[in-house]
Protein backbone atom coordinates (compact mmCIF):
# COMPACT_ATOMS: atom_id res chain seq x y z
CA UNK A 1 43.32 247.10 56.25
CA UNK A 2 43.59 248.64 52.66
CA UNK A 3 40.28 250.75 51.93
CA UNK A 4 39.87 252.10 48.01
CA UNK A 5 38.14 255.19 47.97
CA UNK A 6 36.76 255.39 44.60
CA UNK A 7 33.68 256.09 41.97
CA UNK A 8 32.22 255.87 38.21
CA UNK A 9 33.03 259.40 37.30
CA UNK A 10 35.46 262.62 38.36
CA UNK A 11 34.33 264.97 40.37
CA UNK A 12 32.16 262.97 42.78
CA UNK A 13 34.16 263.27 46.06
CA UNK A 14 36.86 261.01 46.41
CA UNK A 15 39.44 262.95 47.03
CA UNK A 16 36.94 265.12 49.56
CA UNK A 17 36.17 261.89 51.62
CA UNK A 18 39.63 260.23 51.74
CA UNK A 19 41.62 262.91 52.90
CA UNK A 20 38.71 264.12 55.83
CA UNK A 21 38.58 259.97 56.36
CA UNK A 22 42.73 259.78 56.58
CA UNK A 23 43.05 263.12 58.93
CA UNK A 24 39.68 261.90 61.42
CA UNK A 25 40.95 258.24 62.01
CA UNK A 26 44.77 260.11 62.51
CA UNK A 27 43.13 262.51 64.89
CA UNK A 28 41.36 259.08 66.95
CA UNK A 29 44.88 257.89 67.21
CA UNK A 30 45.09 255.42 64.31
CA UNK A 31 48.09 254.48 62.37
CA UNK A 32 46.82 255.23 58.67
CA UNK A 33 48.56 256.66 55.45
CA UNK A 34 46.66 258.14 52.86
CA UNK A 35 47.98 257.20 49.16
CA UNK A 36 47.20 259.55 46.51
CA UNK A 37 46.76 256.85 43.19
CA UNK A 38 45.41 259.31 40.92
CA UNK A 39 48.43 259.68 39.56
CA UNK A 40 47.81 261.55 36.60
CA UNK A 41 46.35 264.74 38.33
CA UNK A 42 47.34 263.90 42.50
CA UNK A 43 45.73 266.86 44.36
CA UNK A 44 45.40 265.44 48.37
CA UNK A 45 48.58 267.39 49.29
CA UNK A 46 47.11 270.38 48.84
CA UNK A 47 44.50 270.04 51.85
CA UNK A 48 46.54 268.26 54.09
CA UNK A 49 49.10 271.11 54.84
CA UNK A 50 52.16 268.18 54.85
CA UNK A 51 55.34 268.90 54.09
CA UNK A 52 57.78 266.90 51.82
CA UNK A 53 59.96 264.15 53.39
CA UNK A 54 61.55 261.64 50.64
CA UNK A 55 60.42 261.58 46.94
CA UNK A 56 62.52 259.27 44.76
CA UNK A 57 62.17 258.56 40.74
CA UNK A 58 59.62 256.00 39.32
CA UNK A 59 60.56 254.46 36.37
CA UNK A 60 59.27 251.63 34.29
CA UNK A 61 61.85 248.96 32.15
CA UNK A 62 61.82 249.06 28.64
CA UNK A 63 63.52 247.23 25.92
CA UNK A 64 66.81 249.34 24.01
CA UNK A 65 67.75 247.59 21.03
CA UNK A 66 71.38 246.42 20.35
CA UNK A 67 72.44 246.23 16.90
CA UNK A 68 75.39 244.83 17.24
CA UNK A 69 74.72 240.77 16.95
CA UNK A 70 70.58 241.07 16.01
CA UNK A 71 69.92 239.21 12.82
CA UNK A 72 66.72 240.58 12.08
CA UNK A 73 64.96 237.40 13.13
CA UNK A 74 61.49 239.24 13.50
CA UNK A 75 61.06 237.30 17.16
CA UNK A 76 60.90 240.23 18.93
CA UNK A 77 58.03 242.05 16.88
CA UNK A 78 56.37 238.08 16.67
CA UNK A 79 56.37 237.76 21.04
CA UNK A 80 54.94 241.59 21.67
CA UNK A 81 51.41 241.36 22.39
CA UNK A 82 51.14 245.38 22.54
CA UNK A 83 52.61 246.39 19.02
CA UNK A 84 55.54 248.06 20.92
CA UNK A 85 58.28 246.63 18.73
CA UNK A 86 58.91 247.07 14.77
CA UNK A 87 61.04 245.04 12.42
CA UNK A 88 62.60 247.62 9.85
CA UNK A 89 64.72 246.09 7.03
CA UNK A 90 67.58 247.67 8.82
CA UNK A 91 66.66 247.88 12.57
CA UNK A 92 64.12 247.17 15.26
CA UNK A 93 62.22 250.10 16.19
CA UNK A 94 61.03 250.51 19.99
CA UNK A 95 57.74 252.37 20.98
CA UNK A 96 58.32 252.47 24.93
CA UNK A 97 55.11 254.43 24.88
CA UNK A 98 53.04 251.20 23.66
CA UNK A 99 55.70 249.12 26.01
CA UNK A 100 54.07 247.17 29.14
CA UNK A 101 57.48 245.71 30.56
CA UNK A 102 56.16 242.37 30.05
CA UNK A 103 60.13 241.10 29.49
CA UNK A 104 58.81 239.06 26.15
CA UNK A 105 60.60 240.48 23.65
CA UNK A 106 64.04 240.37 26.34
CA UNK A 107 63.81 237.04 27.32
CA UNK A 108 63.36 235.73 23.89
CA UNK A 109 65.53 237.30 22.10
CA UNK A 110 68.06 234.46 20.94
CA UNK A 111 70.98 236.90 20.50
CA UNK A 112 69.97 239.37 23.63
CA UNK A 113 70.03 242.19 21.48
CA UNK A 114 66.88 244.12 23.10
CA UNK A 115 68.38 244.21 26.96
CA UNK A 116 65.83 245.92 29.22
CA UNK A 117 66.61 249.63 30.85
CA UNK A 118 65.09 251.37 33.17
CA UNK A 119 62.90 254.86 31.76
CA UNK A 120 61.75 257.26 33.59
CA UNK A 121 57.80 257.70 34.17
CA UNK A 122 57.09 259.50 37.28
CA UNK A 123 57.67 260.38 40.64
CA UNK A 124 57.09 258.95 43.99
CA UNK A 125 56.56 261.57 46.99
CA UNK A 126 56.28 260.84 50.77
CA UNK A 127 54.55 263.76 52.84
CA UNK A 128 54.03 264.32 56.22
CA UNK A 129 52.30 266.30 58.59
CA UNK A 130 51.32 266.46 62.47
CA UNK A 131 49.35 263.24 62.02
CA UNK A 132 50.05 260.88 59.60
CA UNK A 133 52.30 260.30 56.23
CA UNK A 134 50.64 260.65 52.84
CA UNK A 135 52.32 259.27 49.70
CA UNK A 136 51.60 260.78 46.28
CA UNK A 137 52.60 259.08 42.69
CA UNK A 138 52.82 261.83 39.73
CA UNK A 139 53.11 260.82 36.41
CA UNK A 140 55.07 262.67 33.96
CA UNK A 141 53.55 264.72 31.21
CA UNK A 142 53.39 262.71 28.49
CA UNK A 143 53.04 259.08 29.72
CA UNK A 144 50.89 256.69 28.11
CA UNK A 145 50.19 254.31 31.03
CA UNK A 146 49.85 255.08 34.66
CA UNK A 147 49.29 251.54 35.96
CA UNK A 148 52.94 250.95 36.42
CA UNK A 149 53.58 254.40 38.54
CA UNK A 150 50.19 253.26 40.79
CA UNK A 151 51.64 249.91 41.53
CA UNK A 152 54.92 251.18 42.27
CA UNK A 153 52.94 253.66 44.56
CA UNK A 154 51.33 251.24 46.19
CA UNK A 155 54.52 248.78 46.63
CA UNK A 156 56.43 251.85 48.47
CA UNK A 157 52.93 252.32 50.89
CA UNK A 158 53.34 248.45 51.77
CA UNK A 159 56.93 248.69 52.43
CA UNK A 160 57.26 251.74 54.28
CA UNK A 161 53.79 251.60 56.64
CA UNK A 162 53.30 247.70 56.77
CA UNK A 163 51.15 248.02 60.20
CA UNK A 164 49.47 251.17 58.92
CA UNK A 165 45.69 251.13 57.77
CA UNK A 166 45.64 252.70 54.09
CA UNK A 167 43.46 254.43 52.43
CA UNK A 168 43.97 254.97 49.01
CA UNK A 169 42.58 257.77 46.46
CA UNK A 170 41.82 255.70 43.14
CA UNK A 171 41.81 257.45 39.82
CA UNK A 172 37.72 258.18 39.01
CA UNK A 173 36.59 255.57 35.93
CA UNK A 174 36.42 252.24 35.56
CA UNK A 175 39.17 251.32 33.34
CA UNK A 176 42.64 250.09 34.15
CA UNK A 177 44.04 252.58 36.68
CA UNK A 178 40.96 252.29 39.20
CA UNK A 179 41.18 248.25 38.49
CA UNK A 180 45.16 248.07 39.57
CA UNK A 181 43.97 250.94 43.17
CA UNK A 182 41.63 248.48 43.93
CA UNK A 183 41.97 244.99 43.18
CA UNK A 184 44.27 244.30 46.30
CA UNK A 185 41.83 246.21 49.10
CA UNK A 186 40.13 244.94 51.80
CA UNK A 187 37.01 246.39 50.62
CA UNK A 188 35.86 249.58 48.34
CA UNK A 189 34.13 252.66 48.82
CA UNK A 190 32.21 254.10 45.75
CA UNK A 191 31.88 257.50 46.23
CA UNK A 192 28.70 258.81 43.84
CA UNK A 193 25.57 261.77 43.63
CA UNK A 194 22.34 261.41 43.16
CA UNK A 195 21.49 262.38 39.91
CA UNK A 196 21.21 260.02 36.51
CA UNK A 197 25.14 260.47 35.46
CA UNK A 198 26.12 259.76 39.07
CA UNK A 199 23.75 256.58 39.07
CA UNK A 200 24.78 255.22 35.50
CA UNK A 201 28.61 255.74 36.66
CA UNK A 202 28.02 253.75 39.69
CA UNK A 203 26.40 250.83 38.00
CA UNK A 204 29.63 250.95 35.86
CA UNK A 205 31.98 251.11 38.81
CA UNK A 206 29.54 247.83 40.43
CA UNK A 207 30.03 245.91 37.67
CA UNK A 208 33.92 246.65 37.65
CA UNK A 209 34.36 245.86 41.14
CA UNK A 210 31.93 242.49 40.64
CA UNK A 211 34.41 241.36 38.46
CA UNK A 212 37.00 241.72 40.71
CA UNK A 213 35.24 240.13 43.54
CA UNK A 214 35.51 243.12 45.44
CA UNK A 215 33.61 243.91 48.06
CA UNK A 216 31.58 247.29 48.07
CA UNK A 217 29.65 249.78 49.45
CA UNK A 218 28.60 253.40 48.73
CA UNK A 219 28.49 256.84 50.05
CA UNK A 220 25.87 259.55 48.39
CA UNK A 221 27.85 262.68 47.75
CA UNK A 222 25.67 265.46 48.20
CA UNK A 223 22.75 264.02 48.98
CA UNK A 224 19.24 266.15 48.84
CA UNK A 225 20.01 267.14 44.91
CA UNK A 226 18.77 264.62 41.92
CA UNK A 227 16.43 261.87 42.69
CA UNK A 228 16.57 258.95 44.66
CA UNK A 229 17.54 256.65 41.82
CA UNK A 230 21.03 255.61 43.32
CA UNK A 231 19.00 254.61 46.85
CA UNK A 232 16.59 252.43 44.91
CA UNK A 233 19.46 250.77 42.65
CA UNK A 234 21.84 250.33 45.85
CA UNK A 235 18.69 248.47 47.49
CA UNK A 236 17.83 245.93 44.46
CA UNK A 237 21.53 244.93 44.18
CA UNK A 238 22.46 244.53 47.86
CA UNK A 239 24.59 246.96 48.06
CA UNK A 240 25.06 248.91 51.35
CA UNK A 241 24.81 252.93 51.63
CA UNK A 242 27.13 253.43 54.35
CA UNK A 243 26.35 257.00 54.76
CA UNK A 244 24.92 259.99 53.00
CA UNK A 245 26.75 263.67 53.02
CA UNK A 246 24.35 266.37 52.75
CA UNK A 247 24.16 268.99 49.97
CA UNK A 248 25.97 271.86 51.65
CA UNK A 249 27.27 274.96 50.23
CA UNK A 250 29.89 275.38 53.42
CA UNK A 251 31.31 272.39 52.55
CA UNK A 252 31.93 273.00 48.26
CA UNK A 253 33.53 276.87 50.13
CA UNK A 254 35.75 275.20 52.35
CA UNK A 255 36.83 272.84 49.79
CA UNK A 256 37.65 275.13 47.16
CA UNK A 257 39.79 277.00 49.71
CA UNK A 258 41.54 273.88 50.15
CA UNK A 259 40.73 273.40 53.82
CA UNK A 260 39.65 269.88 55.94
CA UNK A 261 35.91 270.09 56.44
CA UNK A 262 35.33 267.31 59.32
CA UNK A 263 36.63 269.92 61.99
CA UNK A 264 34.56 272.22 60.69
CA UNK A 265 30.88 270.60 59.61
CA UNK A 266 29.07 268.69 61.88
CA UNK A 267 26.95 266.79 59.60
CA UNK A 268 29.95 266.12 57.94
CA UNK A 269 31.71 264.64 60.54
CA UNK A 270 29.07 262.50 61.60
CA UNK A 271 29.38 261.33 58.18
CA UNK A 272 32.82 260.57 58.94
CA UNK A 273 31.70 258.67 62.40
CA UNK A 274 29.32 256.58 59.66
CA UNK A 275 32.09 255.41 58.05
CA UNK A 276 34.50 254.60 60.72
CA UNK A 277 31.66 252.56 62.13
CA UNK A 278 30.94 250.77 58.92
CA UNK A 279 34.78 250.18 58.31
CA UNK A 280 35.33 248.43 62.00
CA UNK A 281 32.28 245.80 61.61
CA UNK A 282 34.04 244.92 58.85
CA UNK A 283 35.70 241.09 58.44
C-alpha cells in the first residue's frame, strides 16, 4: 500500500502523524518505510533518531548547447513549451532553471547541437533505525522545481522496499509538489484543524485530490480549538473523519523537543489505533 499523508496548508500535522504512523505500524511488526517528499524543507529525521545508511546525488537532465554545427534554426526556442531556451543572434541561451527535461528541444534538434546532461538538484538519503528505513529527498538551495527530486524519491522507495507499505510525507499546498506525492497512492490522508484557514485549506486540498481521483479521508489536528466547521463540511461531501487528535499541550512539548509522542500519549495513540483500523478496511 502507498498512503499520502498530506493537507491544504503547513503546519497542520503531517509530518507529526506520519512519522508516529511509520514508527507504531514498525513497532506491530509491519514492513513500512516512511518517505520524507517535502523536499524543500525534509524534517522526519530529526524525530526518528535513524542513522544514515546510503545517500546518493539527484540530478535532473538538461539541455548544454553545442555551437559547433547549430545554424541558428530557432527550433529549439520554437519546441520549448517552458521558455527555457533563447535564440541570440550569436548563440542559444539555456535557462536550466525554467528547464522541465521534457527532451523537446534534444530530440528535435536537426543538427544535435543541444545534447542533454545530467545537473545536479538534490540529494537522496536512506536512514535507518531499530525499526524501519526512512528515505529523505533534499533539494538544493536554489532550485526552481522540486517535482523532479520527489519523483526520483519516490522511484528509489519503490525500488529499494517493493514489499514494504509506504507512507509518504507530501509537501503542505495544493500545487504541483503535493499533486506528483500523491497521485500514485493507494489512498490520502488530509491532515487539517478546526478553525476557518484549516477548513478553507482542506476544501482546496478536496478539490485537488477530486481531480486526481484520489481517494480521501481526514484527520482533525487538534481537535477541541475553532469550530466545528471542518466536521460539518467533511459530512456534506462524504468525506470520512478517520480520527480526531485532541488539543494537547504535552503533545506540541514533546514535539518541539523532537521526540515520538504515540509511546508517550494515550489519546494519541489511540488515535494512531484509529488509523491503522481505517487503513486495513481499506480495498
Amino acid at each position: 500500500m502507498k498512503l499520502t499523508i498530506a493537507s491544504g496548508k503547513g503546519g497542520t500535522g503531517k509530518t507529526t502523524v506520519s512519522s508516529n504512523l511509520t514508527t507504531y505500524l514498525a513497532s506491530m511488526g509491519k514492513d513500512v518505510v516512511l518517505a520524507d517528499l517535502d523536499v524543500e524543507e525534509p524534517n522526519s529525521a530529526l524525530f526518528l533518531n535513524a542513522k544514515l545508511v546510503h545517500s546518493k546525488v539527484a540530478n535532473k537532465m538538461v539541455p548544454k548547447w553545442d555551437a559547433k554545427d547549430c545554424t541558428l534554426c530557432g527550433e529549439c526556442e520554437e519546441v520549448c513549451a517552458f521558455n527555457a531556451i533563447l535564440q541570440l543572434p550569436e548563440e542559444i541561451r539555456v535557462f536550466p532553471e525554467l528547464c522541465h527535461s521534457c527532451y523537446a528541444c534534444s530530440e528535435l534538434c536537426p543538427t544535435f547541437s543541444l545534447p542533454m546532461t545530467p545537473a545536479k538538484i538534490g540529494v537522496i538519503s536512506e536512514y535507518k533505525n531499530e525499526l524501519f528505513s526512512m528515505v529523505e529527498g533534499k533539494l538544493d538551495l536554489g532550485q526552481e522545481m522540486a517535482v523532479p527530486l520527489i519523483a526520483q524519491t519516490m522511484e528509489y522507495v519503490d525500488e529499494k522496499f517493493p514489499e514494504n507499505i509506504k507512507i509518504y510525507d507530501a509537501p503542505p499546498g495544493t500545487s504541483c509538489p503535493v499533486i506528483e506525492a500523491s497521485r500514485y497512492s493507494d489512498f490520502v490522508i488530509l491532515i487539517t484543524e478546526a478553525t476557518p484557514f484549516g477548513l478553507n485549506d482542506l476544501q482546496l486540498a478536496v478539490e485537488t485530490m477530486r481531480v486526481l481521483n484520489q481517494k480521501i479521508g481526514v484527520v482533525i489536528n487538534r481537535y477541541g480549538i475553532g469550530d466545528d466547521g471542518v466536521e460539518k463540511y467533511c459530512q456534506a461531501e462524504h468525506i470520512p473523519i478517520i480520527t480526531k487528535i485532541k488539543n494537547d499541550k504535552e503533545v506540541a512539548k514533546l514535539y518541539s523537543n523532537g521526540e515520538l509522542i504515540y509511546d508517550k500519549i494515550d489519546h494519541f495513540k489511540n488515535s494512531l489505533d484509529e488509523i491503522v483500523t481505517f487503513i486495513g478496511g481499506l480495498k
